[in-house]
Protein backbone atom coordinates (compact mmCIF):
# COMPACT_ATOMS: atom_id res chain seq x y z
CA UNK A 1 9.67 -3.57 -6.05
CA UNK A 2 8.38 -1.46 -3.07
CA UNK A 3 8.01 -3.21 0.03
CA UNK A 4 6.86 -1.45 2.94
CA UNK A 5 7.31 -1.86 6.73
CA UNK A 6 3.96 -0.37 8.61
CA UNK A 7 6.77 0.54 11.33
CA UNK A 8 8.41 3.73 9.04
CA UNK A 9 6.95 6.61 6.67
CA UNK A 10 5.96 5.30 2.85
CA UNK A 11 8.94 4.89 0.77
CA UNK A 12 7.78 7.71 -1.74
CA UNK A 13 7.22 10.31 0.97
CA UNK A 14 10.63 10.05 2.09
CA UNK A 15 11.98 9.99 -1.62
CA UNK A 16 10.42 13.29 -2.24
CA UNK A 17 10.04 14.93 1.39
CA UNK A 18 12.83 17.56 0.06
CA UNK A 19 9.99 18.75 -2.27
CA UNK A 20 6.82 19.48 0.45
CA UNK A 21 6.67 22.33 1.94
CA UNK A 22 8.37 23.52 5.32
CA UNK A 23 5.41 25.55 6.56
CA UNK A 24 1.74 25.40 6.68
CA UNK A 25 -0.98 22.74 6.96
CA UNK A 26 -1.03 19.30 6.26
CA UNK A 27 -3.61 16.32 6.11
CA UNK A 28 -2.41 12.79 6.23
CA UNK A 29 -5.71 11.19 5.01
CA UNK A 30 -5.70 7.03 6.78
CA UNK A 31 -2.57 8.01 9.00
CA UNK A 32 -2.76 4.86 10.29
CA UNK A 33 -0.25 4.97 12.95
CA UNK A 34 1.24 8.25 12.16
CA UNK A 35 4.45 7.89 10.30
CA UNK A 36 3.87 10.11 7.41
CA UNK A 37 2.44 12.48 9.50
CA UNK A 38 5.52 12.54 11.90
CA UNK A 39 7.97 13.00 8.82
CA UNK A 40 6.06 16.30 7.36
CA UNK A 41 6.20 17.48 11.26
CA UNK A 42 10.23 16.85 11.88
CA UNK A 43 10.10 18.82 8.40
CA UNK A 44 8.27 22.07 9.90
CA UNK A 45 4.61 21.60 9.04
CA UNK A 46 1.63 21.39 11.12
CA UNK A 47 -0.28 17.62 10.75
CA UNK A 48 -3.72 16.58 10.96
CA UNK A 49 -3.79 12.96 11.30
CA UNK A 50 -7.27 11.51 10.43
CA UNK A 51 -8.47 7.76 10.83
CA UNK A 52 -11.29 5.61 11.43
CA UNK A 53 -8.90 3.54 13.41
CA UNK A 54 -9.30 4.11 17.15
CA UNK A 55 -6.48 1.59 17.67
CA UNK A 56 -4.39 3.10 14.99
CA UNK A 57 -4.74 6.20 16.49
CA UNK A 58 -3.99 5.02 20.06
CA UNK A 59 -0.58 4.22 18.58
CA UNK A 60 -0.25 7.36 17.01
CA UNK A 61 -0.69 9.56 20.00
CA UNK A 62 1.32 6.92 21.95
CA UNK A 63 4.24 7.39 19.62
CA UNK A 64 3.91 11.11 18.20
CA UNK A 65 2.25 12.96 20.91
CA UNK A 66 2.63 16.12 19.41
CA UNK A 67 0.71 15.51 16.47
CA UNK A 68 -2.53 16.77 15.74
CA UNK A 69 -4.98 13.55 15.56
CA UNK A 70 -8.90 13.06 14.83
CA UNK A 71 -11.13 10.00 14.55
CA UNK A 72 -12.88 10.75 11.46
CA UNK A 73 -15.11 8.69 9.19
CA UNK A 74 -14.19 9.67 5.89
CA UNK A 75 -15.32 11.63 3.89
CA UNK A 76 -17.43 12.96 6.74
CA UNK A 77 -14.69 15.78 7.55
CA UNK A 78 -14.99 19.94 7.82
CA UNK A 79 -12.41 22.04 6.57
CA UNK A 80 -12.18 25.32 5.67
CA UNK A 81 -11.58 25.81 2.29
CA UNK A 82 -8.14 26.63 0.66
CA UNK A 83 -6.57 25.87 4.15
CA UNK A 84 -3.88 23.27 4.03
CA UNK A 85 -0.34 23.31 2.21
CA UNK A 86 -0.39 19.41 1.53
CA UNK A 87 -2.48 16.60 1.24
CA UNK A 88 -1.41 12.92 1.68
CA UNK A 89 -3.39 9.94 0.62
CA UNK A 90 -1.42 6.80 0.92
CA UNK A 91 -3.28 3.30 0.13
CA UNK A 92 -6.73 4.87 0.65
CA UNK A 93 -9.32 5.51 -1.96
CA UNK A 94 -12.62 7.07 -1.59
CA UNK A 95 -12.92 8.65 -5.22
CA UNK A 96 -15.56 11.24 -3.04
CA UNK A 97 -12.29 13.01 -1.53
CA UNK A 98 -11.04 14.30 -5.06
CA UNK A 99 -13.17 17.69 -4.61
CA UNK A 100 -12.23 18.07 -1.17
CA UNK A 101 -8.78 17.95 -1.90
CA UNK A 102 -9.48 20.65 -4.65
CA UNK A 103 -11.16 22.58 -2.42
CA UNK A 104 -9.09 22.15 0.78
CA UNK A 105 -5.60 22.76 -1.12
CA UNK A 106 -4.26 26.28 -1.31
CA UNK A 107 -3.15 27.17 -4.66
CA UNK A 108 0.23 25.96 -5.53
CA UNK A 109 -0.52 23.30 -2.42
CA UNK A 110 0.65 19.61 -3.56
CA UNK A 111 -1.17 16.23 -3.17
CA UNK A 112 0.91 13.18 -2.64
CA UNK A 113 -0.97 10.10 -3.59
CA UNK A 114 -0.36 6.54 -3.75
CA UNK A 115 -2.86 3.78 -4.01
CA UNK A 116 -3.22 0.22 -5.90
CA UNK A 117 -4.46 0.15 -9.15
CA UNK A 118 -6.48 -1.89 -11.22
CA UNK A 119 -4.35 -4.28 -13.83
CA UNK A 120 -5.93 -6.40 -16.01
CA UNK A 121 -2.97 -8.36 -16.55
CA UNK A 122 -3.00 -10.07 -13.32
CA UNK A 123 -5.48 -11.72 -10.91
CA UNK A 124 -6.47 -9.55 -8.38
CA UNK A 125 -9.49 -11.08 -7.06
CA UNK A 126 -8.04 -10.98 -3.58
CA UNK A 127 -8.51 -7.49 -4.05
CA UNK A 128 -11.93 -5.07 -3.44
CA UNK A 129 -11.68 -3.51 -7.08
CA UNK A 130 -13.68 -0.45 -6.43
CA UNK A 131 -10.87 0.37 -4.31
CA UNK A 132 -8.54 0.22 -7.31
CA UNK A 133 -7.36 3.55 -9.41
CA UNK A 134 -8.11 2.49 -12.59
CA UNK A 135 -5.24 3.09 -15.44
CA UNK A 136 -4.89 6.68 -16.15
CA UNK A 137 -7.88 7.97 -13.90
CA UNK A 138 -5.26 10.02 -11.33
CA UNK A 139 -4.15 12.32 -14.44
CA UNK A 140 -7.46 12.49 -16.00
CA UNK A 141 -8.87 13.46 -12.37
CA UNK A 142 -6.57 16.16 -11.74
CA UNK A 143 -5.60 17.12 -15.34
CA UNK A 144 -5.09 20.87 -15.36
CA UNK A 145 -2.45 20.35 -12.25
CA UNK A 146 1.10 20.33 -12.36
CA UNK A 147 2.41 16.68 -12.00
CA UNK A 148 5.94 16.49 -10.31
CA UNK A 149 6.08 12.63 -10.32
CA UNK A 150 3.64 10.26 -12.04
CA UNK A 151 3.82 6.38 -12.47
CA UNK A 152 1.46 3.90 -12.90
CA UNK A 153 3.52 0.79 -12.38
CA UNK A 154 4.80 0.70 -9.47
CA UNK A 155 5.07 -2.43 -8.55
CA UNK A 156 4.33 -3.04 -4.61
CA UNK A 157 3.44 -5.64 -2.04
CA UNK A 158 -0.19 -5.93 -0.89
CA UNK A 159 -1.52 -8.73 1.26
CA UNK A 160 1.60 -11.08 0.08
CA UNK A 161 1.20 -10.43 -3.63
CA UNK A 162 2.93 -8.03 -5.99
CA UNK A 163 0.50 -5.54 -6.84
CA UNK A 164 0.71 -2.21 -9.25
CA UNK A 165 0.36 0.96 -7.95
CA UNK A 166 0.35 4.45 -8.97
CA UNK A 167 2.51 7.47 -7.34
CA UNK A 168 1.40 10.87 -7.84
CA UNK A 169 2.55 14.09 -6.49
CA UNK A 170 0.99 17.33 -8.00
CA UNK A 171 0.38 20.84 -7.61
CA UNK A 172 -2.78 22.40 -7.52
CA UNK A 173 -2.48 25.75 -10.47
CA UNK A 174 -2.24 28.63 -8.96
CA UNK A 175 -5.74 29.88 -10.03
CA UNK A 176 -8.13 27.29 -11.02
């Protein structure tokens, strides 16, 4: 089961951080306070941090003053197209974002995802559901990319209950 400490990048970034690129662009969608974002910076790349989260972001800058940070409201966010290397989205959903990421990867640029998902095998009313991936949405979403890792039951903590998720990384094709 994946537990996670809100003091320390997500588990799965730092499983497969030997597979994102050293160079180049990133956006760390909900950065929150900044973690992820600092771990694709130590590895070479250039962050944009974006959250709603003034606090959050006060943390951020407080702990990781070199990254690059912006209070955004989501998906109200300008970039120019075909401009970033990576995309991270971890426990965020806001199914509007798919065609930005589309159109904001470069080609070949990965997306590293990781969200709850809906299972109809367990009670999840404590849970908003339209915030939910629902079973086998991810791959049908972004079907013509390359997946690297996929997994749909990943079983996780979220406010004191074990939860599934589902981990994706994938690369956008080289032409679409």
């Amino acid at each position: 089961m994946t537990a996670h400490h809100l003091s320390q990048p997500r588990t799965f970034l730092e499983e497969v951080v030997d597979q994102c690129p050293t160079s180049g662009w990133a956006l760390d969608v909900a950065s929150g306070e900044g973690h992820n974002a600092n771990l694709l910076a130590q590895n070479g790349m250039h962050v944009l941090g974006v959250d709603f989260s003034r606090i959050a972001l006060g943390k951020a800058q407080e702990k990781y003053p070199l990254l690059n940070l912006a209070m955004v409201n989501l998906p109200s966010i300008h970039l120019k197209d075909e401009s970033l290397q990576m995309i991270l989205n971890f426990w965020f959903l806001d199914r509007n974002m798919f065609p930005l990421y589309r159109r904001w990867l470069k080609p070949g640029g990965l997306l590293l995802f990781e969200s709850m998902r809906f299972d109809p095998e367990s009670d999840q009313s404590h849970l908003r559901l339209e915030y939910l991936v629902q079973p086998g949405e991810l791959r049908k979403e972004f079907s013509d990319w390359e997946f690297l890792v996929y997994d749909e039951n990943i079983k996780a903590q979220a406010k004191g209950k074990t939860q599934l998720a589902v981990r994706l990384l994938a690369r956008k094709p080289l032409k679409e």
